[in-house]
C-alpha atoms as a PDB file:
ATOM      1  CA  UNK A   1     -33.051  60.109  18.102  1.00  0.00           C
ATOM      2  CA  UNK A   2     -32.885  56.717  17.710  1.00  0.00           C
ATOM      3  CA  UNK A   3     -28.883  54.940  18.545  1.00  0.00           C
ATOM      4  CA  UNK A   4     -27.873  57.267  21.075  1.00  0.00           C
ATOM      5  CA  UNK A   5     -26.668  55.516  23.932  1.00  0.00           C
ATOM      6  CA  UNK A   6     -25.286  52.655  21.315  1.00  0.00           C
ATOM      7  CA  UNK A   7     -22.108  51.969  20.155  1.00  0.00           C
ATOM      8  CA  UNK A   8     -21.549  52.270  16.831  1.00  0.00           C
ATOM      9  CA  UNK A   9     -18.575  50.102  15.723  1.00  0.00           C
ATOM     10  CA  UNK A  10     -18.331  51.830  12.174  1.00  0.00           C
ATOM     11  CA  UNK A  11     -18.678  55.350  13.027  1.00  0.00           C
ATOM     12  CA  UNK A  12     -15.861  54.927  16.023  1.00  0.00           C
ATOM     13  CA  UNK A  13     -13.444  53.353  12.662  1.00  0.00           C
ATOM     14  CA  UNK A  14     -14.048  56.322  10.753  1.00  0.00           C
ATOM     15  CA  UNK A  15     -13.086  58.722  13.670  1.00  0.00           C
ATOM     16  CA  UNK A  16     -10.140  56.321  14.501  1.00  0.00           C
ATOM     17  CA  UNK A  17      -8.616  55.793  11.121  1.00  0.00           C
ATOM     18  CA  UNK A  18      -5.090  56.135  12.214  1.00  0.00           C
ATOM     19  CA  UNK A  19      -5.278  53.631  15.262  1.00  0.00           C
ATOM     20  CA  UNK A  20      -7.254  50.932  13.388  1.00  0.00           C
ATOM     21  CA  UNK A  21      -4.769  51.021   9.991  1.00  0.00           C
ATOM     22  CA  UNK A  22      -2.103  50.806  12.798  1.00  0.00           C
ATOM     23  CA  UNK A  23      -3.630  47.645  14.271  1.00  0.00           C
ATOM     24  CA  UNK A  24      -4.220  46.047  11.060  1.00  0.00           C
ATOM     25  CA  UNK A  25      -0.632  46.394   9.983  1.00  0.00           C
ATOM     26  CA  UNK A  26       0.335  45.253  13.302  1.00  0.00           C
ATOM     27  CA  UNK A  27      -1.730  42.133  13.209  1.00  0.00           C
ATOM     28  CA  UNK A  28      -0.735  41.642   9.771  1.00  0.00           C
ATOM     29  CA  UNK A  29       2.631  41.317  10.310  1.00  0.00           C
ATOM     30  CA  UNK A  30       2.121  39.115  13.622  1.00  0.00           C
ATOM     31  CA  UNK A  31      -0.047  36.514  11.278  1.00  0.00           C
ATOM     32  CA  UNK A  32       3.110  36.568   8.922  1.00  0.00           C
ATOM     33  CA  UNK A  33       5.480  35.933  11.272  1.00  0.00           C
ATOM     34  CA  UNK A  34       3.679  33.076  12.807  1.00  0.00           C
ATOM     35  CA  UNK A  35       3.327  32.012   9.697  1.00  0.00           C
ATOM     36  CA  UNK A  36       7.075  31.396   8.907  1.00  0.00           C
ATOM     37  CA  UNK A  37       7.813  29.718  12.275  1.00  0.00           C
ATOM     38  CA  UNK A  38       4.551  26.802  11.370  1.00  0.00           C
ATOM     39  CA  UNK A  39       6.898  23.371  11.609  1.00  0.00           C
ATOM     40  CA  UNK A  40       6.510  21.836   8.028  1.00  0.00           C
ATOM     41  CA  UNK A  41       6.825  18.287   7.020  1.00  0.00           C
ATOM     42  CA  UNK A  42       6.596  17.364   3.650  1.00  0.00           C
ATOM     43  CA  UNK A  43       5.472  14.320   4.450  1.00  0.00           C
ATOM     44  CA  UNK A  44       3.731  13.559   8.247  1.00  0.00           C
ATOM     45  CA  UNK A  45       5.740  10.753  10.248  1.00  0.00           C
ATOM     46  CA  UNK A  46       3.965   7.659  10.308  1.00  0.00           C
ATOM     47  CA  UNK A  47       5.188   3.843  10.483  1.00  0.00           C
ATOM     48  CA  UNK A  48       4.312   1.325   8.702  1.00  0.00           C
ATOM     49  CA  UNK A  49       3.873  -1.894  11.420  1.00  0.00           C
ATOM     50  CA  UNK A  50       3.479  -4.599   8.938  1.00  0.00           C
ATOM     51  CA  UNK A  51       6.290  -7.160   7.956  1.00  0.00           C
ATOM     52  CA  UNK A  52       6.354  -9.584   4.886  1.00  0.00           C
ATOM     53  CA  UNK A  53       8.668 -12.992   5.649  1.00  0.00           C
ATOM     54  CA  UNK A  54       9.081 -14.232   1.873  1.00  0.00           C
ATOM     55  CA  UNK A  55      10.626 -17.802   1.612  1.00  0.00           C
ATOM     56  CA  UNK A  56      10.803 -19.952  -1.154  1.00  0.00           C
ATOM     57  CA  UNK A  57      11.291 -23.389  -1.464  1.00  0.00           C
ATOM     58  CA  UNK A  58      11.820 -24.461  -4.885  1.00  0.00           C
ATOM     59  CA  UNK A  59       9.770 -27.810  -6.079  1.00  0.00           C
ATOM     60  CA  UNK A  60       7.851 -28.302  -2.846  1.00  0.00           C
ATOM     61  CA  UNK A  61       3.905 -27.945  -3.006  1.00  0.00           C
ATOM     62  CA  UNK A  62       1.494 -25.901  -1.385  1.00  0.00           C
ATOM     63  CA  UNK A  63       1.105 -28.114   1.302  1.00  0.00           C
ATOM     64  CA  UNK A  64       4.610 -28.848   2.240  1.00  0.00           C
ATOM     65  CA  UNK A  65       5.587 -25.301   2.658  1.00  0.00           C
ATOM     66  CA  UNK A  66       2.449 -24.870   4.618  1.00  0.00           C
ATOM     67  CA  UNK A  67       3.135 -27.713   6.878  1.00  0.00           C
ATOM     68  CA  UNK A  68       7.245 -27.507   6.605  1.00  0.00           C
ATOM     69  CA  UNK A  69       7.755 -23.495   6.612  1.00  0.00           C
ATOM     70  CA  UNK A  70       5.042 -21.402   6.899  1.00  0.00           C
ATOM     71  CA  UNK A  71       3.580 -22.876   9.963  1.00  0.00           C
ATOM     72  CA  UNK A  72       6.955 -23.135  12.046  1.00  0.00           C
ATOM     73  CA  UNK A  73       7.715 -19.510  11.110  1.00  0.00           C
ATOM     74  CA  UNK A  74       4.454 -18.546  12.256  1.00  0.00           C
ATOM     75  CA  UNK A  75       4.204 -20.533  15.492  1.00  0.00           C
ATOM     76  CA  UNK A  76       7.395 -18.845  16.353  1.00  0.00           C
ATOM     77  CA  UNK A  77       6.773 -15.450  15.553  1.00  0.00           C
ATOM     78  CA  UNK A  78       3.623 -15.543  18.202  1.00  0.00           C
ATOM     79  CA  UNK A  79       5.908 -15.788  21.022  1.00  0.00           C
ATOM     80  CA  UNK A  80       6.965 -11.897  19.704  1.00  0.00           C
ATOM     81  CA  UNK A  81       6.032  -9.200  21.846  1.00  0.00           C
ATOM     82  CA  UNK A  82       4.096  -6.834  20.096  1.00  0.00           C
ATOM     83  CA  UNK A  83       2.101  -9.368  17.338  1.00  0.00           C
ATOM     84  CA  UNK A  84      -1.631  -7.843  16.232  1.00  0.00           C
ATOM     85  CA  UNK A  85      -1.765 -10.892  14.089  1.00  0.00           C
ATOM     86  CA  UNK A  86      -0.054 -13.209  11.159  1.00  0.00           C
ATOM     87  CA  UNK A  87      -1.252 -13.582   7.704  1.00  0.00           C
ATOM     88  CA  UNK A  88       0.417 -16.198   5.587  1.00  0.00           C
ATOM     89  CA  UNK A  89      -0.132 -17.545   2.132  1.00  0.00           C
ATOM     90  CA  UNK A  90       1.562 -20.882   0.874  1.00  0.00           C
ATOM     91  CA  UNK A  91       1.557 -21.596  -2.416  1.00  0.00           C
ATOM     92  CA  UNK A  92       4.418 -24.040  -4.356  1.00  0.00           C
ATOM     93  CA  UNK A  93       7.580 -23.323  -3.688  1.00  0.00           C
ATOM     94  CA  UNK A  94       6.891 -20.112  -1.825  1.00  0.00           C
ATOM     95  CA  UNK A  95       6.064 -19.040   1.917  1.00  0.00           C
ATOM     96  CA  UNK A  96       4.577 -15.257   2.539  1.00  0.00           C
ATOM     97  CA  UNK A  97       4.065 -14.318   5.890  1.00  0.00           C
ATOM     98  CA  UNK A  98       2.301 -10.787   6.984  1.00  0.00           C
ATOM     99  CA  UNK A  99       3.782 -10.092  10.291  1.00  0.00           C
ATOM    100  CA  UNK A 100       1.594  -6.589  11.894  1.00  0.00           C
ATOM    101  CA  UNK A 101       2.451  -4.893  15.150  1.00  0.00           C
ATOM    102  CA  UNK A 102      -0.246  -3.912  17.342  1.00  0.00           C
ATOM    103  CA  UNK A 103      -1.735  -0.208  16.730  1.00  0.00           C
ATOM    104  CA  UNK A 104      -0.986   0.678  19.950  1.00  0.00           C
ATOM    105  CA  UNK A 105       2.900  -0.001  20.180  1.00  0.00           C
ATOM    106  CA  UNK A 106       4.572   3.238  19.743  1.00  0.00           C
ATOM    107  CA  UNK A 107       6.642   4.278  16.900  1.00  0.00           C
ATOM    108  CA  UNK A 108      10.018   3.861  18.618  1.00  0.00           C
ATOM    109  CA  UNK A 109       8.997   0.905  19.551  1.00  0.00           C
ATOM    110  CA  UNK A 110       8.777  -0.842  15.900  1.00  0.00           C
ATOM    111  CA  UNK A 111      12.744  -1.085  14.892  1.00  0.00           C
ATOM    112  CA  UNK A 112      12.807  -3.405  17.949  1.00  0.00           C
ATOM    113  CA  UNK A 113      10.174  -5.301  17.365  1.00  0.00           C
ATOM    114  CA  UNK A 114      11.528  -6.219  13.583  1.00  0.00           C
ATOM    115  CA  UNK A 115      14.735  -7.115  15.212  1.00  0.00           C
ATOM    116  CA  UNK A 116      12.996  -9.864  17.200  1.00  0.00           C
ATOM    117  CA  UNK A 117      11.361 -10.761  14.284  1.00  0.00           C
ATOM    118  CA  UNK A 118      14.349 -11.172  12.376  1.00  0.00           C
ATOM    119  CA  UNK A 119      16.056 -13.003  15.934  1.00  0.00           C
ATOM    120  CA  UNK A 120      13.065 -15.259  16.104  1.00  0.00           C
ATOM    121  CA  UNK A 121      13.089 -16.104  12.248  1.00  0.00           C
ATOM    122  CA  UNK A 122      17.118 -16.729  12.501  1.00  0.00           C
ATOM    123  CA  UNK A 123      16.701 -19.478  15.463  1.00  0.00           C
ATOM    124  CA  UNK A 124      14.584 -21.755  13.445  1.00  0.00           C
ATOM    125  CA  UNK A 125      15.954 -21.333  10.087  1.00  0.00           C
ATOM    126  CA  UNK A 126      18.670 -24.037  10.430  1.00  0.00           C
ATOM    127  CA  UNK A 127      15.651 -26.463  11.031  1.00  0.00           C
ATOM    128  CA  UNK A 128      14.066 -25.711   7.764  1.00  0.00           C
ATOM    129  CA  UNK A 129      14.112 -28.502   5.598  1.00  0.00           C
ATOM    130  CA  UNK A 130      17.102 -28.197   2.864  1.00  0.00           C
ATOM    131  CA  UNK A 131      16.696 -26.721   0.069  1.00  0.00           C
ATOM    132  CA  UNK A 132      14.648 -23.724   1.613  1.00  0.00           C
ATOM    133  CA  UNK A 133      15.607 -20.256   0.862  1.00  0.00           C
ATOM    134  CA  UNK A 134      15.061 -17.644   2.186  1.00  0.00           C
ATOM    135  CA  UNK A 135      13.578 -16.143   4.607  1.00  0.00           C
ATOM    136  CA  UNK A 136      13.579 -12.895   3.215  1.00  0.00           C
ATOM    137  CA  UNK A 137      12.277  -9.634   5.245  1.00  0.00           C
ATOM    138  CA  UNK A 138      10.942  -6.715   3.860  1.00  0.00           C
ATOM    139  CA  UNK A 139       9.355  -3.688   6.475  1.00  0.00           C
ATOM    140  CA  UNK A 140      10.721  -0.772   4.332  1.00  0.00           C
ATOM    141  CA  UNK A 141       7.305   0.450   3.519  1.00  0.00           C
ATOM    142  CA  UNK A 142       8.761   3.949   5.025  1.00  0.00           C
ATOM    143  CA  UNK A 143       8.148   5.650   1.540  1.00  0.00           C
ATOM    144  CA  UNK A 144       4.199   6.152   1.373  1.00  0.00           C
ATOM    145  CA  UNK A 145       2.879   8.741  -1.024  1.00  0.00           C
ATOM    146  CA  UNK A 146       0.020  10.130  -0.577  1.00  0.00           C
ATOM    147  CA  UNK A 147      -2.392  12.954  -2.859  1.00  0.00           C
ATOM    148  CA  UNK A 148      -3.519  15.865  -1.361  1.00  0.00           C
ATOM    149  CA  UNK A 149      -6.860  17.290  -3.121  1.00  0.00           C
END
């Protein structure tokens, strides 16, 4: 007599039909239910922290926009709370500047932080030299697509 004294997991279903079909249908319809209430988001929430500062300067050289407009934008955008680090490029007759927040600032935290930017930026542009135009901001990088495989 070999089992006796075991449980027998199958042979208990087959004597309990009623109870386990009940218990499926009831956990069925739990799992659905739950299922509907899952928050969705098309898209996750993320933020971009990175800032482009675009100003050109028509008929100057690479060196004078260095020295005249990319520089002084970027010496003042270091006093902003917040600043990972600056990336510029000068080439003639055009300033681009790659202003990126810190990965640890909060979220809520970045519209502020491109307002100083912008605050910052608007002090020294009067001391530009003439001719300058610009500067030009661009942190709408809020539409990121990504593929799901």
């Amino acid at each position: 007599m070999r089992g006796q004294g075991r449980f027998n997991l199958s042979s208990w279903t087959l004597q309990h039909q009623a109870l386990v079909t009940f218990v499926l249908v009831l956990v069925t319809l739990l799992g659905m239910g739950s299922y509907t209430r899952l928050s969705q988001s098309e898209d996750p929430p993320f933020t971009f922290k990175v800032m482009v500062i675009q100003t050109y300067w028509p008929g100057a050289t690479a060196r004078q926009v260095q020295e005249e407009v990319t520089d002084r934008i970027a010496r003042k955008l270091q006093e902003t709370p917040d600043v990972d680090f600056l990336r510029s490029y000068s080439r003639p007759g055009e300033s681009q500047l790659f202003f990126t927040i810190k990965d640890t600032a909060p979220g809520a935290e970045v519209p502020k932080t491109w307002y100083q930017v912008r605050k910052k930026v608007g002090d020294i542009t009067a001391t530009l030299p003439s001719g300058v135009q610009g500067p030009f901001f661009n942190d709408e990088f809020g539409d990121v697509y990504t593929n799901i495989y």
